[in-house]
C-alpha atoms as a PDB file:
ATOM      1  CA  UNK A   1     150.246  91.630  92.069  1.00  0.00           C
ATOM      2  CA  UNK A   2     150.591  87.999  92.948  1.00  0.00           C
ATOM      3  CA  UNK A   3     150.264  87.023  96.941  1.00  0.00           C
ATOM      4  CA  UNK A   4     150.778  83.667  98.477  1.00  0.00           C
ATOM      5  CA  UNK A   5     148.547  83.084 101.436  1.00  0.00           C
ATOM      6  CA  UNK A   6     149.120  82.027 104.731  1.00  0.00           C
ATOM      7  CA  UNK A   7     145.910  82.002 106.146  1.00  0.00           C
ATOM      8  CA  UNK A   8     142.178  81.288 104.832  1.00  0.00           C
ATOM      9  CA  UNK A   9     140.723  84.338 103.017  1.00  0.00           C
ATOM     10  CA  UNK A  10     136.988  83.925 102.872  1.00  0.00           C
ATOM     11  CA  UNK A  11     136.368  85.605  99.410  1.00  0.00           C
ATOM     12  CA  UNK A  12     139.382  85.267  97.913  1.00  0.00           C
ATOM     13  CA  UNK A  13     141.494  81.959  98.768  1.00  0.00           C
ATOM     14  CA  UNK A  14     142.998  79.598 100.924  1.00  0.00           C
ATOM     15  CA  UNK A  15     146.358  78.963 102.618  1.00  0.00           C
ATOM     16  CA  UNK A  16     149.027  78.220 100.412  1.00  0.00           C
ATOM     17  CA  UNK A  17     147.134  79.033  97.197  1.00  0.00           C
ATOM     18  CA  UNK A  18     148.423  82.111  95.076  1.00  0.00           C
ATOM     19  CA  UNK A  19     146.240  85.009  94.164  1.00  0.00           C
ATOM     20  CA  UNK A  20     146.026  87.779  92.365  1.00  0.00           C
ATOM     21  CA  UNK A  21     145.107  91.063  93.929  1.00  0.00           C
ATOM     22  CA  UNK A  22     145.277  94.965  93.284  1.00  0.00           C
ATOM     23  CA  UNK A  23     148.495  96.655  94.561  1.00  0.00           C
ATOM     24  CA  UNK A  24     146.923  98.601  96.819  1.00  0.00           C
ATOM     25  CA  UNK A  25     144.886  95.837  98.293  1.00  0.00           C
ATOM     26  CA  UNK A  26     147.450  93.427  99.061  1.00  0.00           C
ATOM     27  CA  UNK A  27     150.723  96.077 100.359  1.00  0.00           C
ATOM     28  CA  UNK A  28     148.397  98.178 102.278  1.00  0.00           C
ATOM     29  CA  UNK A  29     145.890  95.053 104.174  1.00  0.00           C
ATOM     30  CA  UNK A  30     146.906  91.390 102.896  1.00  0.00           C
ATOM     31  CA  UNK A  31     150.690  91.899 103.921  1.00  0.00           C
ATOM     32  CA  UNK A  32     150.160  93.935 106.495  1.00  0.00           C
ATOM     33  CA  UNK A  33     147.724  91.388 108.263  1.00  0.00           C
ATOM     34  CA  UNK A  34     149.572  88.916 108.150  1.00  0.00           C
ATOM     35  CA  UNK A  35     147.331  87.211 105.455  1.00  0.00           C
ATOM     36  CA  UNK A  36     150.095  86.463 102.744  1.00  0.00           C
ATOM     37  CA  UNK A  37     153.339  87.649 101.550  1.00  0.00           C
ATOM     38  CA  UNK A  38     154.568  88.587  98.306  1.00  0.00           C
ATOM     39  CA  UNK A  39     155.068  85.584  95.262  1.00  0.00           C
ATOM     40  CA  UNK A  40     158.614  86.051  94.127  1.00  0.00           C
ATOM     41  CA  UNK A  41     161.168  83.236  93.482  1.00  0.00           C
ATOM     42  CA  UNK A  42     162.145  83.255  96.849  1.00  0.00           C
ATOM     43  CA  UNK A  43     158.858  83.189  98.503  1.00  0.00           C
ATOM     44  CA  UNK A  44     157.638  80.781  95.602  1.00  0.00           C
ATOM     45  CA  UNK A  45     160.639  78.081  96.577  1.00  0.00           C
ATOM     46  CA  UNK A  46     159.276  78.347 100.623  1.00  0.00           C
ATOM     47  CA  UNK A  47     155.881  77.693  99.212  1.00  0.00           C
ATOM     48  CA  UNK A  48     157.140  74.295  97.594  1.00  0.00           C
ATOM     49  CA  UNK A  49     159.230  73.012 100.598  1.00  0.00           C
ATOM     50  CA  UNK A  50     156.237  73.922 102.462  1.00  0.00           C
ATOM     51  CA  UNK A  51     153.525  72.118 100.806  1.00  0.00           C
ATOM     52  CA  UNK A  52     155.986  69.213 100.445  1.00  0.00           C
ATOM     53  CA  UNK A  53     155.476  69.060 104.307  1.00  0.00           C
ATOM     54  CA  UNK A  54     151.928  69.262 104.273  1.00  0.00           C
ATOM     55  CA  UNK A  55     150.567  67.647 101.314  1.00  0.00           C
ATOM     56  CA  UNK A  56     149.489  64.943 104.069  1.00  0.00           C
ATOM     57  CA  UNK A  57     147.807  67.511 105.609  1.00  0.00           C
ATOM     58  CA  UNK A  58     146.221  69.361 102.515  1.00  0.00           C
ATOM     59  CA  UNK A  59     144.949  65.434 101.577  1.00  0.00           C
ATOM     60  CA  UNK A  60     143.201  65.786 104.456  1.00  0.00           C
ATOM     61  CA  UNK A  61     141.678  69.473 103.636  1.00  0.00           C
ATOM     62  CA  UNK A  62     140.540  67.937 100.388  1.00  0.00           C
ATOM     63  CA  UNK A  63     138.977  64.637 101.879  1.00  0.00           C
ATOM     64  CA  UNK A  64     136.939  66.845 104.362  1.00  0.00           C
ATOM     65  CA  UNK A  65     135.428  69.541 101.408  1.00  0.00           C
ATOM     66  CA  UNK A  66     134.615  66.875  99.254  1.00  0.00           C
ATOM     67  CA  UNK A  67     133.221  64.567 102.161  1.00  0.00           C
ATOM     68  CA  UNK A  68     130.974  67.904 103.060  1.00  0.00           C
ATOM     69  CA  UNK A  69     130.125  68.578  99.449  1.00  0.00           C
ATOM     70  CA  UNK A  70     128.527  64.904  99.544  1.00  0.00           C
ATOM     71  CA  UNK A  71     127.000  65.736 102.373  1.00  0.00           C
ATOM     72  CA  UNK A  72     125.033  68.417 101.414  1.00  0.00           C
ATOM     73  CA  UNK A  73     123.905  66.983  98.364  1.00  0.00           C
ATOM     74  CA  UNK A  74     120.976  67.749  96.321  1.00  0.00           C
ATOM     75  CA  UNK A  75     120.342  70.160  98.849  1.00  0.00           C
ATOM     76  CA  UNK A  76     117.603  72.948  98.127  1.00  0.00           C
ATOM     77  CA  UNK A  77     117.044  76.206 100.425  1.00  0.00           C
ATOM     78  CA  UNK A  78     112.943  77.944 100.025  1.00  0.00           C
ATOM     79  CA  UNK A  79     113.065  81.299 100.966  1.00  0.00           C
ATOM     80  CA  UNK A  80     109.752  83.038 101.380  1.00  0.00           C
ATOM     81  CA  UNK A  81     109.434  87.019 100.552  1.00  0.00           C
ATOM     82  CA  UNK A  82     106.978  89.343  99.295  1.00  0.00           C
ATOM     83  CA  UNK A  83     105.916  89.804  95.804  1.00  0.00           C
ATOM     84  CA  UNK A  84     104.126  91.853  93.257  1.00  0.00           C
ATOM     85  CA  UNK A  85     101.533  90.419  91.114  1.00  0.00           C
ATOM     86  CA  UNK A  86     103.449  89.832  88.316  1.00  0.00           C
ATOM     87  CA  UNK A  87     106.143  87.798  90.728  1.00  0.00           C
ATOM     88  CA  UNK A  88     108.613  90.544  91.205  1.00  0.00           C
ATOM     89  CA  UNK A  89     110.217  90.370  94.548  1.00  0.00           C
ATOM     90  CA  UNK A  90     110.152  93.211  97.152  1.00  0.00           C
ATOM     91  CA  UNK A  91     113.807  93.247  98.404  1.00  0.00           C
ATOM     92  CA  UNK A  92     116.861  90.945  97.517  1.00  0.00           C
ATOM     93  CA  UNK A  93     118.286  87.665  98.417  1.00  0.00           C
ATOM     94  CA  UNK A  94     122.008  88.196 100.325  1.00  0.00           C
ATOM     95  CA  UNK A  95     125.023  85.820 100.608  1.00  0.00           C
ATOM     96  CA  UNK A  96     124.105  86.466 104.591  1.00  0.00           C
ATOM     97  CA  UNK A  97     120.416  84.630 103.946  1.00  0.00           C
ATOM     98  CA  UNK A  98     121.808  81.794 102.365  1.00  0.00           C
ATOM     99  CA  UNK A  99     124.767  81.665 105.080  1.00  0.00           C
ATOM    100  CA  UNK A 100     122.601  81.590 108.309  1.00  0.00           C
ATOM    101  CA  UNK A 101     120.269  78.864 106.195  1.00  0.00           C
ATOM    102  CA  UNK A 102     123.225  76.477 105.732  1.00  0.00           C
ATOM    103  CA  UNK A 103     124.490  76.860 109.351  1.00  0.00           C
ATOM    104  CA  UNK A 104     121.039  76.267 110.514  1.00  0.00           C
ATOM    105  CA  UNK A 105     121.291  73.196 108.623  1.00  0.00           C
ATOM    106  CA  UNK A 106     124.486  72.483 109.994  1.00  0.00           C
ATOM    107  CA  UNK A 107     126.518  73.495 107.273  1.00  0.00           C
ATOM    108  CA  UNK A 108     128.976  76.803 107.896  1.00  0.00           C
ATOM    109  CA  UNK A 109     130.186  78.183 105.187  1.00  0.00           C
ATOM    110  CA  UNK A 110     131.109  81.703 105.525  1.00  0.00           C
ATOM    111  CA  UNK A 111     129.146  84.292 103.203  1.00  0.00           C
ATOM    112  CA  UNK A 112     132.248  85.615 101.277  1.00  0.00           C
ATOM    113  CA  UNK A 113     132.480  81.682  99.963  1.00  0.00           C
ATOM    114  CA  UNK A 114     128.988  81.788  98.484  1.00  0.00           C
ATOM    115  CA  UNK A 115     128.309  83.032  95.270  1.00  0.00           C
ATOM    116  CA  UNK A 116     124.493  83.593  93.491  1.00  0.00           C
ATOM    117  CA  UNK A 117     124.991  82.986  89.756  1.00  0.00           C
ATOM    118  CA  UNK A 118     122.439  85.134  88.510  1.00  0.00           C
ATOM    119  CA  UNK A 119     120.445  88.141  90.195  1.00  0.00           C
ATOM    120  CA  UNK A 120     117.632  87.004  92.144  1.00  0.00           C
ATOM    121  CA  UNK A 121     114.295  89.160  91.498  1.00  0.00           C
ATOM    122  CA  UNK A 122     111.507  87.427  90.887  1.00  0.00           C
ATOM    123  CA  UNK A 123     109.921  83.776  92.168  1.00  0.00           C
ATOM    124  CA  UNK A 124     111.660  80.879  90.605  1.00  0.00           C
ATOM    125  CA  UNK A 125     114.475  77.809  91.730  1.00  0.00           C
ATOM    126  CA  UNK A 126     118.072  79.412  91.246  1.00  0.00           C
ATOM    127  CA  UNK A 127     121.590  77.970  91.450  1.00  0.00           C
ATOM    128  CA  UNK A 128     123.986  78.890  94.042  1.00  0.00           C
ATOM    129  CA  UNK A 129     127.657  78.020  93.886  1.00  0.00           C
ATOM    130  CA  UNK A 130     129.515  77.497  97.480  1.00  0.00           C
ATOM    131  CA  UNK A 131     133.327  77.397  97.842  1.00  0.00           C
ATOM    132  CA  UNK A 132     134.348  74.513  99.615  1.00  0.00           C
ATOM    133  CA  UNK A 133     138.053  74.056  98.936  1.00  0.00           C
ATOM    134  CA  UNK A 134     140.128  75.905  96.792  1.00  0.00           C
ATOM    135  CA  UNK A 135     139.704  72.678  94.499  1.00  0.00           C
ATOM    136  CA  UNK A 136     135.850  71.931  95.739  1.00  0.00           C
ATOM    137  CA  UNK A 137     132.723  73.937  94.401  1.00  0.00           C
ATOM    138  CA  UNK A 138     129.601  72.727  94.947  1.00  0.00           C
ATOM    139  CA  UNK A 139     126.086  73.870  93.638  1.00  0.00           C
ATOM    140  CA  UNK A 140     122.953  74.135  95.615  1.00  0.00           C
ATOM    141  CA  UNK A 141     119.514  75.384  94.535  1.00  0.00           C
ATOM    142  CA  UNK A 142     117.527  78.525  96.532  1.00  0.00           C
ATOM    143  CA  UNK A 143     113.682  78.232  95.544  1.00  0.00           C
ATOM    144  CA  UNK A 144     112.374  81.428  96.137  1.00  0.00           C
ATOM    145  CA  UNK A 145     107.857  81.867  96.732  1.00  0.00           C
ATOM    146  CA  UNK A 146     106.145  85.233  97.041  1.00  0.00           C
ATOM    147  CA  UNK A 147     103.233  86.263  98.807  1.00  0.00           C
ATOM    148  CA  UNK A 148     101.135  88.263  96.768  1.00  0.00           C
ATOM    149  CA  UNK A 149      99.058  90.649  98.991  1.00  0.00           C
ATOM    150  CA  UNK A 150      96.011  92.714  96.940  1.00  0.00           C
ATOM    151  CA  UNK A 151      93.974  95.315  98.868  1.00  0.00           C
ATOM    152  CA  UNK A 152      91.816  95.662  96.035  1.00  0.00           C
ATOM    153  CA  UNK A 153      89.056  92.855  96.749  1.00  0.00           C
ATOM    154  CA  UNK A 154      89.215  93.967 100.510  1.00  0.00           C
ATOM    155  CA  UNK A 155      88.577  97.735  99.637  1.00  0.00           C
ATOM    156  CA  UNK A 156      85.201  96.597  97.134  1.00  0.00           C
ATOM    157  CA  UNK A 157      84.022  94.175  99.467  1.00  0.00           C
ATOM    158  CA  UNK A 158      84.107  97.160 102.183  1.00  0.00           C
ATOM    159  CA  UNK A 159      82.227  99.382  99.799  1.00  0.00           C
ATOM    160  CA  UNK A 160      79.792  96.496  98.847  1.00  0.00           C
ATOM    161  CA  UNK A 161      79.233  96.223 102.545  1.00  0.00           C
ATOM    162  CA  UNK A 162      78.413 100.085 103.106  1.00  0.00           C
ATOM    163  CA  UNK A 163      76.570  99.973 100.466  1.00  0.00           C
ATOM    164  CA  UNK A 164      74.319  96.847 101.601  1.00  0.00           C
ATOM    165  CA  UNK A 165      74.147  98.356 105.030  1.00  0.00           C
ATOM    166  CA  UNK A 166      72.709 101.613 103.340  1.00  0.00           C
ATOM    167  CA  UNK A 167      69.978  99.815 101.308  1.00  0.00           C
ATOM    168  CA  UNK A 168      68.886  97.671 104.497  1.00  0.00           C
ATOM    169  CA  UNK A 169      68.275 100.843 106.340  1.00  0.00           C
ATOM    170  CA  UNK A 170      66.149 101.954 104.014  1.00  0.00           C
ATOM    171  CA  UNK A 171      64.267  99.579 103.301  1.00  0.00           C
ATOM    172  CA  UNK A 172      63.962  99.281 107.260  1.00  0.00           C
ATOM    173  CA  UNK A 173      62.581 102.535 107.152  1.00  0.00           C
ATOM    174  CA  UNK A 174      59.722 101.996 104.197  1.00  0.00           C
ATOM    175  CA  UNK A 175      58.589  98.923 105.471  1.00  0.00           C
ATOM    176  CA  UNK A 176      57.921 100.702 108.902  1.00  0.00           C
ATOM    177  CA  UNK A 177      56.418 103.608 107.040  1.00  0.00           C
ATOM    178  CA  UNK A 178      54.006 100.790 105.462  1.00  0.00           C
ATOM    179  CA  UNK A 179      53.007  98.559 108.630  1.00  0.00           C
ATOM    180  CA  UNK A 180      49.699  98.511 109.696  1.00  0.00           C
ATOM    181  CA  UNK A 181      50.670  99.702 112.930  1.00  0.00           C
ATOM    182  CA  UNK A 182      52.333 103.024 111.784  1.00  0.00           C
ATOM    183  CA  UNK A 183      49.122 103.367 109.284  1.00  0.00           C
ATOM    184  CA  UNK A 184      46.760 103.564 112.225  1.00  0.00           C
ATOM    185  CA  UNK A 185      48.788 105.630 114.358  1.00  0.00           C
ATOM    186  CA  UNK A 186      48.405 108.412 111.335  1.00  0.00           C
ATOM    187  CA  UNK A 187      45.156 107.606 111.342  1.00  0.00           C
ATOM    188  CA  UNK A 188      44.522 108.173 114.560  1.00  0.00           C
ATOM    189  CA  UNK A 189      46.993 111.338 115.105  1.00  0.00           C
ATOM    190  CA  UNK A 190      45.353 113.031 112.009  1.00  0.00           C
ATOM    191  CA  UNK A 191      42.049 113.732 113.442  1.00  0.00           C
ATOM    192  CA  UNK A 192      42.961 115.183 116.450  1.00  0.00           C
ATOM    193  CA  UNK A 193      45.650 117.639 113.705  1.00  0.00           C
ATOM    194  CA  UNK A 194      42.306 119.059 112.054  1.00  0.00           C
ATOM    195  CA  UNK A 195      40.755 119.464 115.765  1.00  0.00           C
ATOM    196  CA  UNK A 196      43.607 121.473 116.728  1.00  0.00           C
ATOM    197  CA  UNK A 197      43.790 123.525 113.848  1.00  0.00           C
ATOM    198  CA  UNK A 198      40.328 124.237 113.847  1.00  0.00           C
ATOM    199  CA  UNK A 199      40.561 125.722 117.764  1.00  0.00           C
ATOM    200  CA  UNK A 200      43.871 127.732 116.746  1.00  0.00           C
ATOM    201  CA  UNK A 201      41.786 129.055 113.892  1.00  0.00           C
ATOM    202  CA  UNK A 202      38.734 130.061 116.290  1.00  0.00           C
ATOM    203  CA  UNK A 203      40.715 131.841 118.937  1.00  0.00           C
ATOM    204  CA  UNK A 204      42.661 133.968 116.216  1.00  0.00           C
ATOM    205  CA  UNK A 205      39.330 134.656 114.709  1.00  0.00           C
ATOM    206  CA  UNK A 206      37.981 135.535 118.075  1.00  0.00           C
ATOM    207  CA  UNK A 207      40.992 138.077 119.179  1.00  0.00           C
ATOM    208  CA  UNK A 208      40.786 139.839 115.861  1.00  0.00           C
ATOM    209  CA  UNK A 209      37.294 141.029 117.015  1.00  0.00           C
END
């Protein structure tokens, strides 16, 4: 069905433009809200007189969108997210992203005006279309960069590491086993071994008779 709106529909239209819209859509929330009314002659004649009395004013509208589509230019958005190796993005880029971008910019357009051209999923520049005016489009570009994060390199140097640590202690160990110092202290511990063996072997000897 064809509705006339009175008011600014973010995602649809503007005031005084006509749209089409499912049945259900526009007699059961459009018409109800007090967003438009039905297009028939009748309505369609109001519409004329109507714009007649405002074309001043929708000059104006029309001065303003294309003065803020000047504005914002060449303008290009980055938007950093995580990626996979082979640049595939983990998540999605929303309307509500690009929104709260703009307004930090100092440009507000509402999310329902913006639209992404083609589905954002991997790290690249891509155009976005923004709806001014009912008459004014304007593009803008979102540049999207990953952060590729590999636990691979960190888990091998960790096992390089272990492994490192491992050989140091032993050769920690076999160069104490060869000092000098530990050398004599055999030396000197042996001896006095074979003495005590030799008096553990004489008093068994001795008991046994």
């Amino acid at each position: 069905m064809d509705i006339i709106l009175t008011k600014d529909v973010p995602g649809l239209g503007f005031k005084d433009e006509i749209v089409k819209v499912k049945n259900g859509y526009g007699r059961n929330y459009i018409i109800p809200k007090g967003y438009g009314i039905l297009s028939n002659d009748t309505n369609k004649k109001i519409l004329e007189e109507n714009l007649k009395q405002t074309t001043k004013k929708q000059e104006e509208l029309l001065k303003n969108a294309n003065d803020l589509a000047k504005k914002i230019g060449d303008l290009s958005l980055e938007i950093k997210m995580k990626s996979g190796e082979e640049d595939k993005l983990f998540g999605s880029v929303t309307t509500t992203q690009i929104s709260k971008l703009l307004s930090e910019k100092g440009y507000e357009i509402d999310k329902r005006n913006i639209s992404i051209n083609n589905k954002i999923n991997s790290v690249g520049e891509y155009d976005i279309s923004l709806k001014i005016h009912k008459d004014v489009t304007h593009d803008i570009k979102v540049i999207i960069s990953g952060s590729v994060k590999s636990t691979k390199g960190k888990k091998s140097k960790k096992i390089l590491a272990n492994d490192k640590s491992e050989s140091d202690k032993k050769e920690s160990n076999n160069s104490e086993d060869k000092s000098p110092e530990t050398q004599e202290l055999k030396d000197v511990e042996s001896p006095k071994k074979k003495e005590k063996a030799k008096k553990t072997k004489k008093e068994t000897s001795s008991k046994k008779k």
